[in-house]
PDB file of N, CA and C in Angstrom:
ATOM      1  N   UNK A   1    -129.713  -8.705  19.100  1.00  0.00           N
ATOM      2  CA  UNK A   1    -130.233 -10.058  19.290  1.00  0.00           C
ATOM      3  C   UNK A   1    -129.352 -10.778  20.316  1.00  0.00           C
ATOM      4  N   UNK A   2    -130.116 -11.334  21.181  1.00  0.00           N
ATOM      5  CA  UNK A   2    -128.901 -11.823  22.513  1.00  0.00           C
ATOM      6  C   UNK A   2    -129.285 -13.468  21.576  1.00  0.00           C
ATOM      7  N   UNK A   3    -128.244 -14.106  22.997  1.00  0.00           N
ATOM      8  CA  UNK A   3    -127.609 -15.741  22.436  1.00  0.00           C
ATOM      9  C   UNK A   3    -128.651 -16.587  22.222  1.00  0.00           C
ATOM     10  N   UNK A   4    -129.964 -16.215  23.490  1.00  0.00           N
ATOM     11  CA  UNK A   4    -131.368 -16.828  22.939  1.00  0.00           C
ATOM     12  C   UNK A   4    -131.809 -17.200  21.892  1.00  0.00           C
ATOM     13  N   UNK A   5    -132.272 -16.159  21.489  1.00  0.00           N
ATOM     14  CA  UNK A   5    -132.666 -15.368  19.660  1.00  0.00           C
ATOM     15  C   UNK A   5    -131.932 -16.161  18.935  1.00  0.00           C
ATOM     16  N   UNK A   6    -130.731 -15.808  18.826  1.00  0.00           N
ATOM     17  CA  UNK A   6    -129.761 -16.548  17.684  1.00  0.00           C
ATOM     18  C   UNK A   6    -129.940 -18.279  18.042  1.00  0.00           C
ATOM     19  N   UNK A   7    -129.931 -18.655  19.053  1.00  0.00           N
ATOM     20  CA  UNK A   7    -130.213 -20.000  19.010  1.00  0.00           C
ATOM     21  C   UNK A   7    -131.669 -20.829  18.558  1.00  0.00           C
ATOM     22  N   UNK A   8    -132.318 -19.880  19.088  1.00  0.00           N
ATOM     23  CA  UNK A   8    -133.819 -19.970  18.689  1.00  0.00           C
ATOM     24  C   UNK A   8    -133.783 -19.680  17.131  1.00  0.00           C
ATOM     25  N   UNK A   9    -133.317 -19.039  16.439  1.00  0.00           N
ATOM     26  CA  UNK A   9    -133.759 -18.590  15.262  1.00  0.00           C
ATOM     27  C   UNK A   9    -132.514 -19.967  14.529  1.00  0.00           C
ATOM     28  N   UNK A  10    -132.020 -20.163  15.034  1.00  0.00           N
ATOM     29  CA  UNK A  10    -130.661 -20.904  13.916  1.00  0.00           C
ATOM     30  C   UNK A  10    -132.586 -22.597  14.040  1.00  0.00           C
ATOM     31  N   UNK A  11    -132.692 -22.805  15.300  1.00  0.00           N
ATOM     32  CA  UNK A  11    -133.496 -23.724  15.796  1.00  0.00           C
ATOM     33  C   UNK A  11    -134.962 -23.789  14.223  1.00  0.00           C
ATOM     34  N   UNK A  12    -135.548 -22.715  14.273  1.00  0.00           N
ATOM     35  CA  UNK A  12    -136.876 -22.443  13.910  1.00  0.00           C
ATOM     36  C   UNK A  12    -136.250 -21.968  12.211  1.00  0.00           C
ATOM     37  N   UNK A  13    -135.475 -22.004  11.826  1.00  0.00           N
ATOM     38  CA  UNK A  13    -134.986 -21.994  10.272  1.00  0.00           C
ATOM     39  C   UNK A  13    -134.715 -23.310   9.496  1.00  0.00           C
ATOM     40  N   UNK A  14    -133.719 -24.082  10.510  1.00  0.00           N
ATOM     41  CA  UNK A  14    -133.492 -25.617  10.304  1.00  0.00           C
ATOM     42  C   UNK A  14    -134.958 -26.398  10.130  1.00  0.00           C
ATOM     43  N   UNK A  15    -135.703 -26.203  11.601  1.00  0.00           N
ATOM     44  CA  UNK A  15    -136.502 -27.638  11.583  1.00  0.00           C
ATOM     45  C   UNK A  15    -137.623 -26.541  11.225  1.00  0.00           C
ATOM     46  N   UNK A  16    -138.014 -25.323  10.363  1.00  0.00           N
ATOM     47  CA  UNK A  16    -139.128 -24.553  10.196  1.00  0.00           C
ATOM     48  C   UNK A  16    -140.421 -24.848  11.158  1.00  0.00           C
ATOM     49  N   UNK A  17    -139.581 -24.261  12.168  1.00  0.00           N
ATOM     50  CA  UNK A  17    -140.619 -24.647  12.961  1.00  0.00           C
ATOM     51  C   UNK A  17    -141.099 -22.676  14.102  1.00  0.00           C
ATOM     52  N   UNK A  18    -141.971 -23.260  14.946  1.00  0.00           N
ATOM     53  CA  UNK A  18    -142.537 -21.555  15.291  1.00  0.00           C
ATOM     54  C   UNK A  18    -141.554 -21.999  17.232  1.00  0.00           C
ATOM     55  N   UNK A  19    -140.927 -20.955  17.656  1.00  0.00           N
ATOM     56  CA  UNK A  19    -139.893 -20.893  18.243  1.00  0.00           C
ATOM     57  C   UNK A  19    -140.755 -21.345  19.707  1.00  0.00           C
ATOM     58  N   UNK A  20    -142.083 -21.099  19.909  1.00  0.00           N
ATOM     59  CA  UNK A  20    -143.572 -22.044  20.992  1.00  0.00           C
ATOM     60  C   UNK A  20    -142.821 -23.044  21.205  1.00  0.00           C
ATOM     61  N   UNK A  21    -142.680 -23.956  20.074  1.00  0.00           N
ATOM     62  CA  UNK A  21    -142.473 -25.782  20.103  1.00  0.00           C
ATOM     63  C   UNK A  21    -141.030 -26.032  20.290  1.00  0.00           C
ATOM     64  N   UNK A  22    -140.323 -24.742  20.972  1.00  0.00           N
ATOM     65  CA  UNK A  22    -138.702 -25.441  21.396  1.00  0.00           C
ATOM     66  C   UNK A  22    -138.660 -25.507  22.763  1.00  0.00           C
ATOM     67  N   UNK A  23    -137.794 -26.270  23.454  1.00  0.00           N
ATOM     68  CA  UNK A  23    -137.824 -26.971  24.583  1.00  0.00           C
ATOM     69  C   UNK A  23    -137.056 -27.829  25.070  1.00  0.00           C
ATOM     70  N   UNK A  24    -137.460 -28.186  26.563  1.00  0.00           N
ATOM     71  CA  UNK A  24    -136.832 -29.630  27.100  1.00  0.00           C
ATOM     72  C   UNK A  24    -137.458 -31.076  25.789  1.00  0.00           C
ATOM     73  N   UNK A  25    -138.576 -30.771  25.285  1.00  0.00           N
ATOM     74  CA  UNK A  25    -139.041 -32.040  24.631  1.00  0.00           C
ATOM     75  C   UNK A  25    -138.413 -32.003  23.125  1.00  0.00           C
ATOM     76  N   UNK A  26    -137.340 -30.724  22.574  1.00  0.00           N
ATOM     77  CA  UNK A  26    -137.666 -30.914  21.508  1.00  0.00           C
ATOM     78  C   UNK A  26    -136.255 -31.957  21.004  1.00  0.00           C
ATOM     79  N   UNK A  27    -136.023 -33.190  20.603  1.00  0.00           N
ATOM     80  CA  UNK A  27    -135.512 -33.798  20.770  1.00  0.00           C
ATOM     81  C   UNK A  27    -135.516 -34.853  19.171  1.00  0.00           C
ATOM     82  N   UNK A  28    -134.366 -35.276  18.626  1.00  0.00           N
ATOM     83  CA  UNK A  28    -134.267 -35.917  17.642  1.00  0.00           C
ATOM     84  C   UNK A  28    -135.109 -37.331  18.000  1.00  0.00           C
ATOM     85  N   UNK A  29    -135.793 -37.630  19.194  1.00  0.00           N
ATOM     86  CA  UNK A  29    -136.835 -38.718  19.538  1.00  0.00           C
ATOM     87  C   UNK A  29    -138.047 -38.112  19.264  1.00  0.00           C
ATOM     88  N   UNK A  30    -138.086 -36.815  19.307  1.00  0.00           N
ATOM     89  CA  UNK A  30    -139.899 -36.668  19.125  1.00  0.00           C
ATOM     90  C   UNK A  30    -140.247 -35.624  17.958  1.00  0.00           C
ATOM     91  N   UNK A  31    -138.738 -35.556  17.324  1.00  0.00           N
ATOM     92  CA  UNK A  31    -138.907 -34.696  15.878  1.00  0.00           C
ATOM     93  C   UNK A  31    -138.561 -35.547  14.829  1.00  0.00           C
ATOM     94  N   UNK A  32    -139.889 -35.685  13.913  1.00  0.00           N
ATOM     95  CA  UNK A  32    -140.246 -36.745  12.866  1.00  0.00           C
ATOM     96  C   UNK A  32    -138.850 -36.748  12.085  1.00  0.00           C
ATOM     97  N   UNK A  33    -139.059 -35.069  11.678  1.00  0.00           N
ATOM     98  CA  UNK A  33    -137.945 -34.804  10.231  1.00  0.00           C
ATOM     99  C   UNK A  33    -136.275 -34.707  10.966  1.00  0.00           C
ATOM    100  N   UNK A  34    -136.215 -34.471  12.239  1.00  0.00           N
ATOM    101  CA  UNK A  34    -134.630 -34.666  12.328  1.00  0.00           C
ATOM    102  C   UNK A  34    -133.712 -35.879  12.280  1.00  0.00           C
ATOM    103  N   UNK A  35    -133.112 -36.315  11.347  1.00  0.00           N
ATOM    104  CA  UNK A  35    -132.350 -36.618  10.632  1.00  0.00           C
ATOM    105  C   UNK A  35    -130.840 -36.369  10.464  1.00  0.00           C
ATOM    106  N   UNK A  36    -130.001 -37.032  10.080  1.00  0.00           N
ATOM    107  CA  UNK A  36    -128.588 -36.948   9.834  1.00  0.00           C
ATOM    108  C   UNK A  36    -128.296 -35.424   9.183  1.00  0.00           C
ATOM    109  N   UNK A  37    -129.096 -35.653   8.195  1.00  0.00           N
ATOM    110  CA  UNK A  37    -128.787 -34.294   7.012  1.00  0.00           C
ATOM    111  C   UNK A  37    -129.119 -33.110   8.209  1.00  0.00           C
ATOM    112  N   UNK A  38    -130.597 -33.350   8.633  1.00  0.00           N
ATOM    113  CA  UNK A  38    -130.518 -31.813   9.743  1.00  0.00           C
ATOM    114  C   UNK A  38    -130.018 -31.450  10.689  1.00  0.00           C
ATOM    115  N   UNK A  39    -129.615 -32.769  11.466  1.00  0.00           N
ATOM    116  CA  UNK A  39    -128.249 -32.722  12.123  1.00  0.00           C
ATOM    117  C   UNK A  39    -127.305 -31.768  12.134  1.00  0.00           C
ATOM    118  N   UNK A  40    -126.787 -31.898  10.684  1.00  0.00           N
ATOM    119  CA  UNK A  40    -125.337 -31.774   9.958  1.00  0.00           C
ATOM    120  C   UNK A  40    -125.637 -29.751   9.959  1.00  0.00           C
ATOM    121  N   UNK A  41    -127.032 -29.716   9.559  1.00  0.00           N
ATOM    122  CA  UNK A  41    -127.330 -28.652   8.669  1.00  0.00           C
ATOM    123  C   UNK A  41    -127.625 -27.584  10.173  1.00  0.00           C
ATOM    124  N   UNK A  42    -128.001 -27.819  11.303  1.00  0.00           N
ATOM    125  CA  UNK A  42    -128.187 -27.913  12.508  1.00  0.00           C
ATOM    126  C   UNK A  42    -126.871 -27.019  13.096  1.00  0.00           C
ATOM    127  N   UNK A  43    -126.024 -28.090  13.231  1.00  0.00           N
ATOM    128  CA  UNK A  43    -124.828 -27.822  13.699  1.00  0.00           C
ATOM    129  C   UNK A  43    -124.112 -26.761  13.126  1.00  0.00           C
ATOM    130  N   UNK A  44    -123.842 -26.710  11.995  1.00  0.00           N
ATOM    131  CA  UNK A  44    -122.952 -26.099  11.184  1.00  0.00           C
ATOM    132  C   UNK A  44    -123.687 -24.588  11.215  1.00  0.00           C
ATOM    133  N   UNK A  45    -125.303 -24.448  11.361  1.00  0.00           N
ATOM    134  CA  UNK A  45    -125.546 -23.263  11.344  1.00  0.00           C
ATOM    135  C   UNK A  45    -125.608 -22.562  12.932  1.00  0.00           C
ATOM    136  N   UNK A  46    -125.627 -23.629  13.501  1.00  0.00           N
ATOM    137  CA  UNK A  46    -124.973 -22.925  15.436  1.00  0.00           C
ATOM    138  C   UNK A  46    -123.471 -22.445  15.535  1.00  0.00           C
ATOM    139  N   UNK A  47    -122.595 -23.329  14.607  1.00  0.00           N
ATOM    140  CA  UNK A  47    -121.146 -22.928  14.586  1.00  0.00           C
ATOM    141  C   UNK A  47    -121.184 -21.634  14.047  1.00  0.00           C
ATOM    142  N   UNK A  48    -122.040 -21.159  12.930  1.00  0.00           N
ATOM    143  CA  UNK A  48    -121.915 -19.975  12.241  1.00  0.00           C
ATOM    144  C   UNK A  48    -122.328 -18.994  12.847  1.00  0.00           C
ATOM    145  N   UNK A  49    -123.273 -19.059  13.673  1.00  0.00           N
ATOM    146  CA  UNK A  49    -123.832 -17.917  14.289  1.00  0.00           C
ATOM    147  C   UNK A  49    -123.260 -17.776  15.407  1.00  0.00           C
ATOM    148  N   UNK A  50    -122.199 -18.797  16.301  1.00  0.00           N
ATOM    149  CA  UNK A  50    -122.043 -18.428  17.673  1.00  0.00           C
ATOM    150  C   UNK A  50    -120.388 -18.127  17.127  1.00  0.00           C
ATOM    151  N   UNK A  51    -119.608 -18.581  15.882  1.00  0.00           N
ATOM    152  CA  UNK A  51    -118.722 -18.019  15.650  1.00  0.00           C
ATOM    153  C   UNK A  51    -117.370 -19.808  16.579  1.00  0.00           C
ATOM    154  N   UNK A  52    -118.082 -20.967  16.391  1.00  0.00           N
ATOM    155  CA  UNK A  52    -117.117 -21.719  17.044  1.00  0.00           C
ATOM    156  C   UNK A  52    -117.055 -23.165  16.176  1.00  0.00           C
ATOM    157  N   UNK A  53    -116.247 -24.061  16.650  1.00  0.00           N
ATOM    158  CA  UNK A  53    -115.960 -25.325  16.082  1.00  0.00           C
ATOM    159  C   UNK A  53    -116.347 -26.220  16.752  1.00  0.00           C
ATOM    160  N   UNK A  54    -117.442 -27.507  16.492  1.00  0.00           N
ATOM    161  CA  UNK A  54    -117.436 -28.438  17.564  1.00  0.00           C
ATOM    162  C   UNK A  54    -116.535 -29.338  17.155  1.00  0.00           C
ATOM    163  N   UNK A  55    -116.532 -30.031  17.540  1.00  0.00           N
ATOM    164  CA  UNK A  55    -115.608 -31.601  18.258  1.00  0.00           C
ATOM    165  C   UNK A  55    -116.393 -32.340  17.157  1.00  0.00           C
ATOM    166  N   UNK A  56    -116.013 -33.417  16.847  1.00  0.00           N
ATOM    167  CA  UNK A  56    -117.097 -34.552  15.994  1.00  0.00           C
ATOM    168  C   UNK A  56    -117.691 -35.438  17.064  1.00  0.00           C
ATOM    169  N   UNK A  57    -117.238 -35.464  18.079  1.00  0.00           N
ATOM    170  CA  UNK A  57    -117.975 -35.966  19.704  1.00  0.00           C
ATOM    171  C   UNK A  57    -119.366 -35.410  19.783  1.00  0.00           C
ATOM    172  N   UNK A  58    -118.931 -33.872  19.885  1.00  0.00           N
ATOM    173  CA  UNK A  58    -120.022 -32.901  19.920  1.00  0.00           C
ATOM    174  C   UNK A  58    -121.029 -33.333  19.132  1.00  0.00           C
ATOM    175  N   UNK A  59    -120.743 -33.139  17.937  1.00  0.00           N
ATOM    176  CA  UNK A  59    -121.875 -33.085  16.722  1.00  0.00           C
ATOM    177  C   UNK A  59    -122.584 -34.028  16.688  1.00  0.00           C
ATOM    178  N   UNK A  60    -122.262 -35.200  17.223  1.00  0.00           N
ATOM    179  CA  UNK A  60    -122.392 -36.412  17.289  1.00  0.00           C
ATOM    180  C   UNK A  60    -123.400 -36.584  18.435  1.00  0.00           C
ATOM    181  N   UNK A  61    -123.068 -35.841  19.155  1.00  0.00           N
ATOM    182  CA  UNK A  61    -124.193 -35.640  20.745  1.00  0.00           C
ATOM    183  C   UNK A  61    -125.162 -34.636  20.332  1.00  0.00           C
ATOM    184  N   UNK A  62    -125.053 -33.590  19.628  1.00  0.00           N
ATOM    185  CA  UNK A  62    -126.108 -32.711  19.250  1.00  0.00           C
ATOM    186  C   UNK A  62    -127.407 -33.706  19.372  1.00  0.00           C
ATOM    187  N   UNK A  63    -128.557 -33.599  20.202  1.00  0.00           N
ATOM    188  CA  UNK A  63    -129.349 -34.232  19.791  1.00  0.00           C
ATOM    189  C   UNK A  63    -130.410 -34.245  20.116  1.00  0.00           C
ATOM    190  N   UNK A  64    -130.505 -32.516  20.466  1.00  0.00           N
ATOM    191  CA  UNK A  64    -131.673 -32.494  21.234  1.00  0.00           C
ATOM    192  C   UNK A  64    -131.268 -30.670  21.468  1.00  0.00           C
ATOM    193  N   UNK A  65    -132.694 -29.669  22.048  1.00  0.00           N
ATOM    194  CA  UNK A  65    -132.497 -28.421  21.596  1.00  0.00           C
ATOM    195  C   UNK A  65    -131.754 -28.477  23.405  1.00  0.00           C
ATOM    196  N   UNK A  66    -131.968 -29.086  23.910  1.00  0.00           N
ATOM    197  CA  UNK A  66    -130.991 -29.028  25.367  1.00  0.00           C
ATOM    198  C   UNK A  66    -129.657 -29.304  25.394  1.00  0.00           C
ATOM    199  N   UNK A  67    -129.253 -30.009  24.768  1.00  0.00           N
ATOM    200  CA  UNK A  67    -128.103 -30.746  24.609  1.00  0.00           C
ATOM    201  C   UNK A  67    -127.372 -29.180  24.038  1.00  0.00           C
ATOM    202  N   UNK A  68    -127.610 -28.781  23.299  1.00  0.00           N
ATOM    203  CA  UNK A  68    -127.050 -27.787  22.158  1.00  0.00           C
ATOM    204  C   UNK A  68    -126.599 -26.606  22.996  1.00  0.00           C
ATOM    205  N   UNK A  69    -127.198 -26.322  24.279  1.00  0.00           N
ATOM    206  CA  UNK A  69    -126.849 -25.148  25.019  1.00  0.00           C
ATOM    207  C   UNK A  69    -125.972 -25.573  26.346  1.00  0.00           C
ATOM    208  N   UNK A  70    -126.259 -27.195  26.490  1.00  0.00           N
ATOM    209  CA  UNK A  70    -124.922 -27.421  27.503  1.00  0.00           C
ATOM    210  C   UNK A  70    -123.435 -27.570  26.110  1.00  0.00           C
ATOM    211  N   UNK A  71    -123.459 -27.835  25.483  1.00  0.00           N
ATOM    212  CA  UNK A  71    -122.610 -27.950  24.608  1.00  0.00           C
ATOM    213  C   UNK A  71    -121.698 -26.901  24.668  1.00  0.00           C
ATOM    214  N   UNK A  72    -122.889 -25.927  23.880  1.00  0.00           N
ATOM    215  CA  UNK A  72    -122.139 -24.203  23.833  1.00  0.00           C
ATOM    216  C   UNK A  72    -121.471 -23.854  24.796  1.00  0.00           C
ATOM    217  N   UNK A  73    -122.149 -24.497  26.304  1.00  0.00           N
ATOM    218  CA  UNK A  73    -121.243 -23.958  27.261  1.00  0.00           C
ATOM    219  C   UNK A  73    -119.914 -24.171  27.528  1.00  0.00           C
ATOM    220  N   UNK A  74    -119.399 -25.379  27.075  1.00  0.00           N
ATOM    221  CA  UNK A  74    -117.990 -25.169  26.631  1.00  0.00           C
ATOM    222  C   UNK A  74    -117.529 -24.530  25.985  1.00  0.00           C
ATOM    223  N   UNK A  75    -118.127 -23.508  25.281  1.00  0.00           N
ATOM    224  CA  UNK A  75    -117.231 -22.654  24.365  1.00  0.00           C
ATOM    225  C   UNK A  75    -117.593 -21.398  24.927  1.00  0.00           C
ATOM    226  N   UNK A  76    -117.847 -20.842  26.279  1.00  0.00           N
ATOM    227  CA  UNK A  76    -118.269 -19.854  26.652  1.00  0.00           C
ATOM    228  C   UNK A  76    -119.577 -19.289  26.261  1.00  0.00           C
ATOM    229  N   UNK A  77    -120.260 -19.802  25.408  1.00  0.00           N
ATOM    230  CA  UNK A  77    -121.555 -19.324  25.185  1.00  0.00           C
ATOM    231  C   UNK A  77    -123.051 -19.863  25.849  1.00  0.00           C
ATOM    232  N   UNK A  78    -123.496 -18.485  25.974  1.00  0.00           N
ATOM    233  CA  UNK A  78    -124.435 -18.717  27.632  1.00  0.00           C
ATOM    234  C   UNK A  78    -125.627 -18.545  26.894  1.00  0.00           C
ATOM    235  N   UNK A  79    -126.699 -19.169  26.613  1.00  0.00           N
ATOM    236  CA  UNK A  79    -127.733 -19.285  26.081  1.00  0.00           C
ATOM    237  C   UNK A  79    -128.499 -18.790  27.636  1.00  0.00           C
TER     238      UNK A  79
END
């Protein structure tokens, strides 16, 4: 499974969603159910799968499925 996959799948487990509807649009503005809690639940399962720690800056910026892969790129991970 390359870094895609794992991001896509951490993506489509959280917000149960079909991996079609991820994107430039998919965004805590145009996703009903994202929320603090999925946020939290969000993050923590990207840390687990890419194996890193964000910043509380970071987590805090998480906020959108774009945001999440310039992020990673500070930690060397190339979506």
């Amino acid at each position: 499974m390359n870094n895609l996959d794992k991001y896509n799948q951490v993506f489509c487990e959280t917000f149960s969603v079909n991996s079609d509807v991820l994107g430039t649009n998919f965004s805590n503005d145009t996703i009903e159910n994202w929320d603090s809690v999925l946020q939290l639940s969000l993050v923590t399962s990207i840390e687990d799968a890419f194996d890193v720690m964000f910043e509380p800056e970071e987590i805090m910026d998480f906020k959108s499925y774009e945001k999440g892969k310039v992020i990673l790129l500070k930690y060397d991970v190339i979506i």
